[in-house]
Protein backbone atom coordinates (compact mmCIF):
# COMPACT_ATOMS: atom_id res chain seq x y z
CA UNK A 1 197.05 27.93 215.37
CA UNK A 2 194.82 28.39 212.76
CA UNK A 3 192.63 25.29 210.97
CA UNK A 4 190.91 24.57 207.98
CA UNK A 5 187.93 22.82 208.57
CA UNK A 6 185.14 21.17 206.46
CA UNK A 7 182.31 19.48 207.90
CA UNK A 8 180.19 17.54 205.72
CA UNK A 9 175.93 16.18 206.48
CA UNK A 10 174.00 13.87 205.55
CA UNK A 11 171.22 12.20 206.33
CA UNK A 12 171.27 8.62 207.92
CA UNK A 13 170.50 5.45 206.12
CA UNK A 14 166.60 4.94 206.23
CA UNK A 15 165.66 8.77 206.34
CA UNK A 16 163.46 10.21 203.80
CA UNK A 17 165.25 12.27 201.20
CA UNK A 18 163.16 14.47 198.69
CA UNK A 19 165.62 15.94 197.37
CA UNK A 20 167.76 12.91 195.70
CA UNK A 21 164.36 11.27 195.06
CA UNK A 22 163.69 14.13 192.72
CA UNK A 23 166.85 14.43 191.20
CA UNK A 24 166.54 10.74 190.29
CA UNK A 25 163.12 11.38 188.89
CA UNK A 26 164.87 14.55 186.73
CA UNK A 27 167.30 12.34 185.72
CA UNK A 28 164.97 9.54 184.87
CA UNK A 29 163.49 12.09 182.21
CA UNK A 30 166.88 12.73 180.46
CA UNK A 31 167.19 8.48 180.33
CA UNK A 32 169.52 8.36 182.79
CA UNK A 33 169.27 6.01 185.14
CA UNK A 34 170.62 6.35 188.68
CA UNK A 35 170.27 4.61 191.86
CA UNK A 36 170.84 4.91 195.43
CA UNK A 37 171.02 8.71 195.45
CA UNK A 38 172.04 10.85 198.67
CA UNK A 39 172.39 14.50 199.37
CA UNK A 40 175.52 15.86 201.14
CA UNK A 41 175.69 19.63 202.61
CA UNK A 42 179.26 20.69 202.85
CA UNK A 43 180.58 23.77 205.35
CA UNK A 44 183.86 25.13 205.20
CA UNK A 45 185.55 28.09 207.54
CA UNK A 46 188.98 28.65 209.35
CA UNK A 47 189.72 27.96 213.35
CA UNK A 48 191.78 29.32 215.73
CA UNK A 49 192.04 26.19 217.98
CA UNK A 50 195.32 25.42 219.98
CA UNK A 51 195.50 22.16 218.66
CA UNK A 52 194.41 19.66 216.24
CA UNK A 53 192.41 17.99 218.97
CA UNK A 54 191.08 21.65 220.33
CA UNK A 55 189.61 22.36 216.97
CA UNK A 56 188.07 18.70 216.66
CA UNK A 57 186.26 18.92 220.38
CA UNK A 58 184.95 22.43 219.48
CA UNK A 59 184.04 21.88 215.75
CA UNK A 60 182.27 18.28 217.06
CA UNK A 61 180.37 20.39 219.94
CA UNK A 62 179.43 23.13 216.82
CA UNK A 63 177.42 19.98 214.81
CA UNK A 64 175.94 18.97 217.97
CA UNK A 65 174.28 22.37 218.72
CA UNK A 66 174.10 24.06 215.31
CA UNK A 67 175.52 22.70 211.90
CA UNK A 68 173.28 19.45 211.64
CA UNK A 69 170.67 17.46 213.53
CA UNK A 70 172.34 14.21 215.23
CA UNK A 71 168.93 12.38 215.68
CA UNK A 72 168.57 12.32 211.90
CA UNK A 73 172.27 13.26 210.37
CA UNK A 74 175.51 11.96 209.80
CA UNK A 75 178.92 14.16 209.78
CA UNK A 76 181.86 14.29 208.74
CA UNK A 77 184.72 16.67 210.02
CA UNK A 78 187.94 16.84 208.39
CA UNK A 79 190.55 19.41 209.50
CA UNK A 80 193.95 20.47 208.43
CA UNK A 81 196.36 22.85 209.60
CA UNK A 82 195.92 26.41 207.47
């Protein structure tokens, strides 16, 4: 069966993040004023999984070794059936 899967990263509470600091310092120049900014990276791609719980194990073991850094990310995986 094929899957539709989405895994979103982020970084964990208390790690430095240069990029939303800058975007609040661009948006600071426009006068607007924002707070508590975070980044988010978001990957998408089909599975061929024989189940729903398959395609979970493997796409968890994929974040673990590839898609993010657990020591310093967070993720997200949400899947639905294609």
């Amino acid at each position: 069966m094929q899957y539709n899967v989405e895994v979103r990263t982020s970084l964990k509470k208390g790690m430095l993040n240069p990029e939303a600091s800058t975007i609040e310092k661009a948006l600071a120049l426009l006068n607007f004023e924002v707070e508590n900014t975070k980044t988010i990276n978001i990957i998408q791609f089909s599975l061929n999984a024989e189940n729903k719980e398959e395609a979970l194990a493997q796409v968890d073991e994929m974040c673990q070794k590839l898609l993010c850094n657990p020591v310093i990310h967070d993720y997200e995986i949400n899947i639905s059936e294609e």
